[in-house]
Protein backbone atom coordinates (compact mmCIF):
# COMPACT_ATOMS: atom_id res chain seq x y z
CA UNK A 1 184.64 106.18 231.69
CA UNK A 2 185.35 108.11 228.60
CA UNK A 3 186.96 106.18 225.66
CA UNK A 4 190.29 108.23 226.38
CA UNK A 5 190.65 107.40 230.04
CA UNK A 6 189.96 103.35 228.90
CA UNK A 7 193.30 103.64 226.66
CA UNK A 8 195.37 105.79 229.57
CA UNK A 9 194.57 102.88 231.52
CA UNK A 10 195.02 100.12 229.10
CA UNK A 11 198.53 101.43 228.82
CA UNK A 12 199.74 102.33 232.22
CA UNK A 13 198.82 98.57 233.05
CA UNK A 14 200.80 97.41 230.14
CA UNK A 15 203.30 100.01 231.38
CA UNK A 16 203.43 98.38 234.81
CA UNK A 17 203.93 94.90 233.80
CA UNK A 18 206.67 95.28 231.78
CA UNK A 19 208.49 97.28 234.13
CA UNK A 20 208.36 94.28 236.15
CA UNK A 21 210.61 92.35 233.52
CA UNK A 22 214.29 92.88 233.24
CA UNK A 23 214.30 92.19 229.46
CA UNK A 24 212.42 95.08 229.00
CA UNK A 25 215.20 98.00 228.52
CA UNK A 26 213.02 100.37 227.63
CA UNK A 27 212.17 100.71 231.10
CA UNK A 28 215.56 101.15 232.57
CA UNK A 29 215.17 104.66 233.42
CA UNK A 30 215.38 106.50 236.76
CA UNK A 31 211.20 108.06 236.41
CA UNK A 32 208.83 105.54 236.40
CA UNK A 33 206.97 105.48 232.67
CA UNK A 34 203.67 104.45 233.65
CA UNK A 35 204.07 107.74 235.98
CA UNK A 36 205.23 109.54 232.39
CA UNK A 37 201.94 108.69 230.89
CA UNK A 38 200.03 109.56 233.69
CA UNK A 39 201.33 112.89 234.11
CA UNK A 40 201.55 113.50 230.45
CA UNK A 41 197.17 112.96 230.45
CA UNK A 42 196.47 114.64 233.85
CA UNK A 43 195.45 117.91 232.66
CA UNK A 44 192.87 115.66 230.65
CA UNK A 45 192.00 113.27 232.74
CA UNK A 46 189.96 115.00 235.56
CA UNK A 47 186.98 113.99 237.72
CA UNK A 48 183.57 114.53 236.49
CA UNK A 49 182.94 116.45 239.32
CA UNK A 50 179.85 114.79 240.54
CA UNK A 51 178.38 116.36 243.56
CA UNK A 52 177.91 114.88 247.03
CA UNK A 53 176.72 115.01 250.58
CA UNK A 54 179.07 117.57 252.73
CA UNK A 55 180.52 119.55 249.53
CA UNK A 56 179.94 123.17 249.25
CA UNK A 57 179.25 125.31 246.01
CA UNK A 58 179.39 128.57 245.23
CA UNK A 59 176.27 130.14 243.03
CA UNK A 60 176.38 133.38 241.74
CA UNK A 61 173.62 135.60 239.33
CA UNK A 62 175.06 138.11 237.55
CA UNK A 63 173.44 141.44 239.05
CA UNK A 64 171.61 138.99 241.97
CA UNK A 65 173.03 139.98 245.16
CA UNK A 66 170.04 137.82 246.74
CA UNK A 67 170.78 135.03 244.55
CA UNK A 68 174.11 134.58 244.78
CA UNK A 69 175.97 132.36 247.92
CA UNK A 70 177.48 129.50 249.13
CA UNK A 71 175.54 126.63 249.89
CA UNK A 72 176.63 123.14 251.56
CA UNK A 73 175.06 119.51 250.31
CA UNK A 74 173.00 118.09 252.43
CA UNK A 75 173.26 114.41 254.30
CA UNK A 76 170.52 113.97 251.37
CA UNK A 77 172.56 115.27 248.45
CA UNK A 78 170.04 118.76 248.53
CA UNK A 79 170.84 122.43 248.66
CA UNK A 80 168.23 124.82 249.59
CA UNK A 81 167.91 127.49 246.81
CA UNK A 82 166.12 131.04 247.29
CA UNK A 83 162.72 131.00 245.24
CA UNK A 84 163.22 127.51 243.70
CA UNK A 85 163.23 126.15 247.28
CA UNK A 86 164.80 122.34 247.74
CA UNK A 87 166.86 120.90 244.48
CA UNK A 88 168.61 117.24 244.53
CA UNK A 89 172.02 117.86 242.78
CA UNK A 90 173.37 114.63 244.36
CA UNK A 91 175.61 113.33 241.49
CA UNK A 92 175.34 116.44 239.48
CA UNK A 93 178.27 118.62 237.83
CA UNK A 94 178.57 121.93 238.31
CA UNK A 95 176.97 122.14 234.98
CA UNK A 96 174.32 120.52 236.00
CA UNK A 97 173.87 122.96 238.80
CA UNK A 98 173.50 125.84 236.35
CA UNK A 99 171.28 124.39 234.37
CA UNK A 100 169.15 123.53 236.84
CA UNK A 101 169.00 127.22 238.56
CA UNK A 102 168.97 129.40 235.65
CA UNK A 103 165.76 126.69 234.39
CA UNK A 104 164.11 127.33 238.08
CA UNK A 105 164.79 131.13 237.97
CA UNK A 106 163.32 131.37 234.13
CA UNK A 107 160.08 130.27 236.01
CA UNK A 108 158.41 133.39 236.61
CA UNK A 109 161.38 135.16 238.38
CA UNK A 110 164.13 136.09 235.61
CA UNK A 111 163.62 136.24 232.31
CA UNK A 112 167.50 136.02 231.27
CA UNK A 113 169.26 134.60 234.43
CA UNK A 114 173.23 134.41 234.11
CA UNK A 115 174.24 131.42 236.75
CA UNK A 116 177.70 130.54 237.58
CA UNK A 117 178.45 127.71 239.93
CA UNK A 118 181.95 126.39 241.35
CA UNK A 119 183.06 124.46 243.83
CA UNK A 120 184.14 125.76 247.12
CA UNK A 121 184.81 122.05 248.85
CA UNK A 122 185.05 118.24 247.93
CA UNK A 123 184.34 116.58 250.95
CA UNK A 124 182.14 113.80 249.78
CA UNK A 125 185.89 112.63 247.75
CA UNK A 126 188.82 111.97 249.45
CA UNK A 127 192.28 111.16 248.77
CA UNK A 128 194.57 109.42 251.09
CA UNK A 129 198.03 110.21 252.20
CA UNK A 130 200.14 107.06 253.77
CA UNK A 131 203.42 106.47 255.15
CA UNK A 132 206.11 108.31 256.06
CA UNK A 133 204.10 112.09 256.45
CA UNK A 134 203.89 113.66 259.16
CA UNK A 135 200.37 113.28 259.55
CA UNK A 136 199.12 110.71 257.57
CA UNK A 137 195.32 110.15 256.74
CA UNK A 138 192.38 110.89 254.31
CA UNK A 139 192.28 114.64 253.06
CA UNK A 140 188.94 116.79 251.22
CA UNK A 141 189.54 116.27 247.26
CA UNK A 142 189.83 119.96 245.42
CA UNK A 143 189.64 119.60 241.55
CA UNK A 144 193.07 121.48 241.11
CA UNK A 145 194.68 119.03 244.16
CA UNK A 146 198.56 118.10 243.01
CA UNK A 147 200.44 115.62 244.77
CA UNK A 148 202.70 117.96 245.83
CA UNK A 149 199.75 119.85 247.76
CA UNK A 150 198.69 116.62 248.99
CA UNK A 151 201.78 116.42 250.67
CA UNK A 152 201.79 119.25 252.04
CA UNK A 153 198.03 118.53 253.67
CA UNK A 154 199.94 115.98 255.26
CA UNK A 155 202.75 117.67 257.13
CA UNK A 156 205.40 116.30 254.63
CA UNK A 157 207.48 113.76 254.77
CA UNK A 158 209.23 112.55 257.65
CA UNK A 159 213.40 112.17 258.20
CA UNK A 160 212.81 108.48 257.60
CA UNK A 161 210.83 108.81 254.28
CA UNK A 162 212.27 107.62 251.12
CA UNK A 163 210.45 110.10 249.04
CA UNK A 164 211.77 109.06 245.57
CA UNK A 165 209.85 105.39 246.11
CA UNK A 166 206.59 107.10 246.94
CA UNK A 167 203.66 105.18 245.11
CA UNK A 168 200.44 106.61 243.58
CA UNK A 169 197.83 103.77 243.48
CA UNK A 170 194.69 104.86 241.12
CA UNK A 171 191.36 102.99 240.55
CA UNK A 172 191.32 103.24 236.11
CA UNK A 173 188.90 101.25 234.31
CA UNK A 174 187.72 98.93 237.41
CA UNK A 175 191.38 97.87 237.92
CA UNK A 176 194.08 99.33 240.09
CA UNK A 177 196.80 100.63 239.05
CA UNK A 178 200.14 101.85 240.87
CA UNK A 179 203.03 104.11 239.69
CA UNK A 180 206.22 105.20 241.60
CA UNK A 181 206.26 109.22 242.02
CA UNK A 182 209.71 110.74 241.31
CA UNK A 183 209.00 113.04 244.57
CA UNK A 184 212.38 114.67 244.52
CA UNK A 185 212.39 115.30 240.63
CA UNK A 186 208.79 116.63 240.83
CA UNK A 187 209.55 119.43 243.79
CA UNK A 188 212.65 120.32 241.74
CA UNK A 189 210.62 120.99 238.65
CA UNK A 190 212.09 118.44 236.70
CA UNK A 191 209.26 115.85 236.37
CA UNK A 192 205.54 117.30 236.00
CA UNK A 193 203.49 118.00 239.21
CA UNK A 194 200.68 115.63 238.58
CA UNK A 195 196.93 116.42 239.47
CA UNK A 196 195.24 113.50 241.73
CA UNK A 197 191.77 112.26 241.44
CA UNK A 198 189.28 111.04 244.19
CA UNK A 199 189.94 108.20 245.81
CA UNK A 200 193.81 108.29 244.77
CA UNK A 201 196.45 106.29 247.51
CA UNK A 202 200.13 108.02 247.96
CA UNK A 203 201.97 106.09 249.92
CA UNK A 204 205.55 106.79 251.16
CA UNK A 205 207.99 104.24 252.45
CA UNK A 206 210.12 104.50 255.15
CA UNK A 207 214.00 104.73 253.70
CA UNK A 208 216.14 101.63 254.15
CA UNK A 209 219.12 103.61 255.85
């Protein structure tokens, strides 16, 4: 994990705990702070990207009709590319993906190949919705995925859900860390509409009236 994401989650855990305390009045706010913080670093804070089994990319060659396509991972982390044949970008970035075809097109097919690759599907990374949604269960990560959209994914919330106490629970660092979501505040544009990352939890409780 970059240096960066280390401190975000040195903080939000120090964030968490004291929000547990009473003493602590810097915390006696309405929005959650270690959900502040996280929001405030989600535009930086993105996946790597890393490519799996079941996601699909799109390639494209500038002026390459034959080159250019969608192709789906295979159960073996492998797409099969015209001219370069089988390539293993299990665990690869996008990046990694056009580096990899424009250096297999330089040999002997193109002498300046322009390759673009993005990402069509996630499904190798998930993110789970819980709780009170209509139809609760795991959903295909997209890089751009909000929680908002998430929640959407899952039907939205129910007439018993007590959207305001919705939790986010992230893996940062090795450790787990959980934030309440200001649901309401969010949809209204008043709090920021935070991007999720693989593997990210949102539960929503069921209201107490």
């Amino acid at each position: 994990m970059r240096p960066n994401a280390r401190h975000l989650a040195r903080t939000l855990l120090i964030l968490v705990a004291c929000a547990g305390f009473t003493g602590c009045g810097l915390f006696q706010k309405p929005v959650d702070p270690g959900y502040t913080a996280l929001a405030e670093s989600s535009d930086e804070s993105g996946t790597a990207g890393e490519l799996g089994p079941g996601d699909i990319i799109s390639i494209r060659v500038f002026g390459e009709e034959d080159l250019t396509g969608k192709f789906s991972v295979s159960k073996g982390g492998t797409i099969n590319y015209p001219y370069i044949g089988r390539i293993d970008i299990e665990g690869m970035t996008c990046a990694d993906v056009e580096d990899r075809v424009t250096t297999g097109l330089k040999d002997g097919y193109l002498k300046k190949p322009d390759v673009t690759c993005a990402i069509e599907e996630y499904n190798s990374k998930r993110i789970y919705v819980l709780g009170e949604v209509k139809e609760p269960g795991s959903y295909p990560y997209k890089a751009t995925l909000t929680i908002v959209e998430a929640f959407a994914l899952a039907g939205g919330a129910t007439n018993r859900a007590a959207t305001n106490g919705t939790k986010l629970t992230r893996e940062m660092d090795g450790r787990e860390v959980q934030v309440r979501v200001p649901m309401q505040e969010v949809v209204e544009g008043r709090q920021k509409n935070i991007r999720l990352q693989p593997g990210d939890v949102v539960y929503v409780p069921q209201s107490a009236y």
